[in-house]
Protein backbone atom coordinates (compact mmCIF):
# COMPACT_ATOMS: atom_id res chain seq x y z
CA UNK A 1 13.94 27.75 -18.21
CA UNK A 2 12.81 24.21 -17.96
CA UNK A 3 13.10 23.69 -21.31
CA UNK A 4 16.83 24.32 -21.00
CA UNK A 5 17.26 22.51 -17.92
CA UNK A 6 15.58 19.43 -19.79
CA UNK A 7 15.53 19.46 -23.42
CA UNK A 8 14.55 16.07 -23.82
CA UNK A 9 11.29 15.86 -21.56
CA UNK A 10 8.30 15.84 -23.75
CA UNK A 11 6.27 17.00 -20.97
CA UNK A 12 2.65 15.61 -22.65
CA UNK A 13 4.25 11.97 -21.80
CA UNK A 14 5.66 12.82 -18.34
CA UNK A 15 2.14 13.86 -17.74
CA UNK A 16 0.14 10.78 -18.62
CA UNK A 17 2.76 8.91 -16.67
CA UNK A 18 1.94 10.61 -13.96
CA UNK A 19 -1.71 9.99 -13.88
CA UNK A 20 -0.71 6.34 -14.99
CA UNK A 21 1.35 6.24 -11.82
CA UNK A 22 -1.38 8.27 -9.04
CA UNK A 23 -3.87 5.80 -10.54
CA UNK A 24 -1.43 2.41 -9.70
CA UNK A 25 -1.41 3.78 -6.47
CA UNK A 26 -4.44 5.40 -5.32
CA UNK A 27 -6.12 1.86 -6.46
CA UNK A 28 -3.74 0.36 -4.66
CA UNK A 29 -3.65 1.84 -1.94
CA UNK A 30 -7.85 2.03 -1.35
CA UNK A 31 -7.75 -2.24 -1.76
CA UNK A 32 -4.45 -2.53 0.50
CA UNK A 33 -6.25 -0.52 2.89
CA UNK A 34 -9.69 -2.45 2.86
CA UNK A 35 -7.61 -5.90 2.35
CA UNK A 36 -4.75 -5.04 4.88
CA UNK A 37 -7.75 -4.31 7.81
CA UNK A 38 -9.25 -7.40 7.02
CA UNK A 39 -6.14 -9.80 7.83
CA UNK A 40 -5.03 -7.11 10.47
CA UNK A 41 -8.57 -7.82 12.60
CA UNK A 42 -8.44 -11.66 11.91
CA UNK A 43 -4.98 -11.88 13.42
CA UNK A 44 -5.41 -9.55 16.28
CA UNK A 45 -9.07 -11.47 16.72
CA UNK A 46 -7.22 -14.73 16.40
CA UNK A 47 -4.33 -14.19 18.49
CA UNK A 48 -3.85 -15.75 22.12
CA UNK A 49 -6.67 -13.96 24.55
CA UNK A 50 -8.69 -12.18 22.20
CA UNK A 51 -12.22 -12.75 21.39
CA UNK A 52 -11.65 -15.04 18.17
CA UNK A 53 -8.66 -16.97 19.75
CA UNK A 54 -7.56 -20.01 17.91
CA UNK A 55 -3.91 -20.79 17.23
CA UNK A 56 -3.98 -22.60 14.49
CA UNK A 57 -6.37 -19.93 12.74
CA UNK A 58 -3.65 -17.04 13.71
CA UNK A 59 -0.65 -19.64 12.62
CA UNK A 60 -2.18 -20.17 9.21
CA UNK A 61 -2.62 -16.36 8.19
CA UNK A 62 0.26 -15.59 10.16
CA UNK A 63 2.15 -17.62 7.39
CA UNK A 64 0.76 -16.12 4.88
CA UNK A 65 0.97 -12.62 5.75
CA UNK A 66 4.57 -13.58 6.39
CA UNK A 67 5.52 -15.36 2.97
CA UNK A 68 3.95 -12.43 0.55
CA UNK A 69 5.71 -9.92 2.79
CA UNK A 70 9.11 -11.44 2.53
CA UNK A 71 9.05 -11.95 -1.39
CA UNK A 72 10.29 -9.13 -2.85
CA UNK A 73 8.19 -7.05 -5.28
CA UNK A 74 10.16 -7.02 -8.06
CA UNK A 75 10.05 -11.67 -7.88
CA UNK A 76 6.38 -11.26 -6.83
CA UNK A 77 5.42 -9.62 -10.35
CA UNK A 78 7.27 -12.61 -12.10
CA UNK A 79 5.03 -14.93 -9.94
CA UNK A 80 1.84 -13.12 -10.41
CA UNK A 81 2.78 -13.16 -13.94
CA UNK A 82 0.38 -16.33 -14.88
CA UNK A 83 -2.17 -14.82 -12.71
CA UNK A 84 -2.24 -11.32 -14.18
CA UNK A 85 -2.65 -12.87 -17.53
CA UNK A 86 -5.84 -15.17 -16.36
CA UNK A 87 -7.25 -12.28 -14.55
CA UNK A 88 -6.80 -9.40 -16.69
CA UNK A 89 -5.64 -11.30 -20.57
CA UNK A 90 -2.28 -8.87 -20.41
CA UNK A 91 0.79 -8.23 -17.81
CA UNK A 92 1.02 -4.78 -19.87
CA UNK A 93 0.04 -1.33 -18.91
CA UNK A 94 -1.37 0.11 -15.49
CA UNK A 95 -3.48 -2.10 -14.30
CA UNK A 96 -1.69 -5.21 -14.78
CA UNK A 97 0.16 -4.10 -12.32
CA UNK A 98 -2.68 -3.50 -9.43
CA UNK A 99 -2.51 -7.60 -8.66
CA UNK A 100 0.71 -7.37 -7.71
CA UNK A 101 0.91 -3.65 -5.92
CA UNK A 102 -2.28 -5.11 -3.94
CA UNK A 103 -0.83 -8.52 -3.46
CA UNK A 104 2.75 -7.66 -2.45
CA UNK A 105 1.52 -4.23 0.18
CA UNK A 106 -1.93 -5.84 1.72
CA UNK A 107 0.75 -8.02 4.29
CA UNK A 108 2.60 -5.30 5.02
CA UNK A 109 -0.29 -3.22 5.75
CA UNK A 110 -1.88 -6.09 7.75
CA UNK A 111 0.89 -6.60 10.49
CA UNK A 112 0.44 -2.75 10.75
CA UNK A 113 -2.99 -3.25 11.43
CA UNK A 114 -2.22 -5.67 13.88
CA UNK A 115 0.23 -3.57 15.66
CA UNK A 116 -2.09 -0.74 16.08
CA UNK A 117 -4.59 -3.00 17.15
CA UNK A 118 -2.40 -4.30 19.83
CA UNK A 119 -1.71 -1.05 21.19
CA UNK A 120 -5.18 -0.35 22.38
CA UNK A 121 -6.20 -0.05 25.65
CA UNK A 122 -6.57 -3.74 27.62
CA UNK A 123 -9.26 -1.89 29.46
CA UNK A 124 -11.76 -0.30 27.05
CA UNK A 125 -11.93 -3.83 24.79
CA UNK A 126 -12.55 -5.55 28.17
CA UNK A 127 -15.05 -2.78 29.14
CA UNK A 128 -17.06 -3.22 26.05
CA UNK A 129 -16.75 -7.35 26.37
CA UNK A 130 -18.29 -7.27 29.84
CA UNK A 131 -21.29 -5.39 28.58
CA UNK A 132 -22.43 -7.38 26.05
CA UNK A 133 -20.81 -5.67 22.66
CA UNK A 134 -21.26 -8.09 19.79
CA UNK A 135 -18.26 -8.73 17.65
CA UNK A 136 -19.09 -5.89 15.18
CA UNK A 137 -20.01 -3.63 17.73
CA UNK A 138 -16.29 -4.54 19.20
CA UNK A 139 -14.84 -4.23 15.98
CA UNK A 140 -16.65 -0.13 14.55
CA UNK A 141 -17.23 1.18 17.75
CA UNK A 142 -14.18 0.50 19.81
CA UNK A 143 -11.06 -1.54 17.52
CA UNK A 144 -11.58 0.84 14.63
CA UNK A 145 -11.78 4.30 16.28
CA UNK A 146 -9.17 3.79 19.37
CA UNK A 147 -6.42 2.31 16.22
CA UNK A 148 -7.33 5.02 13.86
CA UNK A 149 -4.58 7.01 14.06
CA UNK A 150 -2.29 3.98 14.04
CA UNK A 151 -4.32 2.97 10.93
CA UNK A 152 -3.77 6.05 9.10
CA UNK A 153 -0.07 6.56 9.80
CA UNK A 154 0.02 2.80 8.56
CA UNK A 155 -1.10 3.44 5.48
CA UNK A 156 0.53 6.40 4.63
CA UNK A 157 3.92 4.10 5.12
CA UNK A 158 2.28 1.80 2.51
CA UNK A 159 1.45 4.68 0.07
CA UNK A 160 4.63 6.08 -0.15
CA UNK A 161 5.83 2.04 -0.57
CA UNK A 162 3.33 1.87 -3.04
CA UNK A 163 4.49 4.48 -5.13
CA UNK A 164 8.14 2.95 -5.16
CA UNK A 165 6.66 -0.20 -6.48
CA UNK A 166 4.81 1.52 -9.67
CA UNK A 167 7.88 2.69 -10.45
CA UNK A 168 9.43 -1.18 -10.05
CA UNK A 169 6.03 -2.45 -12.29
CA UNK A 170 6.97 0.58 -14.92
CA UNK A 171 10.24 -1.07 -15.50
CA UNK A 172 8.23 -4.29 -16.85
CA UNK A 173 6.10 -2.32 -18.70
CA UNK A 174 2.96 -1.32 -16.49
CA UNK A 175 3.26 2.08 -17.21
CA UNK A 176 3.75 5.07 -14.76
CA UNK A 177 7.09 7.17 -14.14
CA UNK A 178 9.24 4.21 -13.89
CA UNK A 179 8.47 3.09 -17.24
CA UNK A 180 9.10 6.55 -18.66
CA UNK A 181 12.46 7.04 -16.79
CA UNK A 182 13.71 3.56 -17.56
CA UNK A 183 12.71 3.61 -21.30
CA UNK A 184 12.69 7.60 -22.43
CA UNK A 185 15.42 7.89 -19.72
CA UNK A 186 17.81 5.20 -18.96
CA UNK A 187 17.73 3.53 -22.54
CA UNK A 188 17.98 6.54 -24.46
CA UNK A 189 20.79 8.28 -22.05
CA UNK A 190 18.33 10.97 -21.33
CA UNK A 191 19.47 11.81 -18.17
CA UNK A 192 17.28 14.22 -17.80
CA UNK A 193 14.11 12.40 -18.33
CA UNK A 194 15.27 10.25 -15.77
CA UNK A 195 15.33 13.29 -13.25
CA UNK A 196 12.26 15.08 -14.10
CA UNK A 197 10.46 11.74 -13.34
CA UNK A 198 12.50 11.20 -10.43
CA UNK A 199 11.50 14.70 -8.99
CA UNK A 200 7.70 14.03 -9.96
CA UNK A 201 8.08 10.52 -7.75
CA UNK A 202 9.44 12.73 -4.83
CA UNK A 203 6.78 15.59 -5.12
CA UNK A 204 4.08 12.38 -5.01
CA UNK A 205 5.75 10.93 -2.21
CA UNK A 206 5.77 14.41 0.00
CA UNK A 207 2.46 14.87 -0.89
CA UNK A 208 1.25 11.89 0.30
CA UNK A 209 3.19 12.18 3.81
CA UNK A 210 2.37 15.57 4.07
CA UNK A 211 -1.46 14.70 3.75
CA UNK A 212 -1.22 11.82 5.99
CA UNK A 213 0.59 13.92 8.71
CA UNK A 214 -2.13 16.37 8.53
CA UNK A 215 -5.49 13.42 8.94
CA UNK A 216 -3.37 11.69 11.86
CA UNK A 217 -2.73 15.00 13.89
CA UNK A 218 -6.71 15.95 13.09
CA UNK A 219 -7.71 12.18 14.75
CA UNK A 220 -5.30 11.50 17.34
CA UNK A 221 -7.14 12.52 20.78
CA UNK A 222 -4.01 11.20 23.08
């Protein structure tokens, strides 16, 4: 049945594009999530009455968090393009592409942060200030937990971006489904290669909201 439905899938290659394309973004997706925390604390930690407060700190990341975010991923792989090459000798194949994926969703994932962060309770941060917690006490025993859920959704979001942007890198020639639909697909007028990895991207994408649904409704105690 499939076979008629798409002759011109060769399904060994639609397979190794989609490992190509769950490695992109599982990599991805574990640095965005340890990078994106990072610049989430600092600018909740840095931001007017917290315990870090210093405006010109908060300005200065801020700006950056703001500038990668607004480039748009497809310009931001041109840019990186130098970098990639000193970094990894090649802007070709999967992970060429990680500098970029990382680069471009680690802002996104930081104001996130920072949102979720910001939505804690006044109370229990001031509750653990006034007795004595030290900054990484604050930060695993109260910031982390009471955001979790927040964090989780949060990256979830970015996953599913994530996965749209492989398929952006595969069109330069980082591999992954995008590659395979634009070059088996689109240049060949294989319309049907072009759907097949179209349906895998969606199947990836519900996957990956239907597993982050499931953690978030396990952690959230409100």
């Amino acid at each position: 049945m499939l076979s008629q439905w798409f002759p011109n899938v060769d399904w060994g290659k639609m397979w190794e594009a989609t490992v190509e394309t769950l490695y992109m973004t599982g990599i991805s997706t574990v640095a965005t999530f340890i990078l994106g925390i990072i610049l989430g604390l600092l600018l909740f930690l840095t931001s007017r009455g917290n315990l870090w407060q210093n405006s010109f700190a908060y300005s200065c990341i801020s700006a950056v968090v703001n500038i990668f975010r607004s480039i748009p991923f497809i310009i931001l792989i041109v840019l990186l393009i130098p970098f990639t090459k000193f970094l990894l000798g090649t802007m070709i194949g999967e992970n060429a592409a990680l500098p970029a994926l990382i680069i471009g969703s680690s802002p996104f994932y930081a104001r996130m942060v920072e949102i979720g962060l910001r939505e804690i309770d006044k109370g229990v941060i001031e509750a653990a200030r006034s007795m004595g917690a030290k900054t990484s006490t604050l930060i695993w025993k109260v910031l982390i937990p009471e955001s979790l859920p927040a964090l989780v959704s949060g990256i979830t979001v970015t996953a599913i971006s994530l996965v749209g942007f492989t398929a952006m890198a595969g069109v330069i020639g980082a591999g992954g489904l995008g590659n395979l639909a634009y070059l088996e697909g689109f240049q060949r007028s294989r319309f049907d290669v072009t759907l097949m990895a179209t349906i895998v991207v969606l199947i990836i994408v519900f996957i990956i909201q239907f597993i982050g649904d499931i953690i978030t409704t396990k952690i959230d105690k409100r």
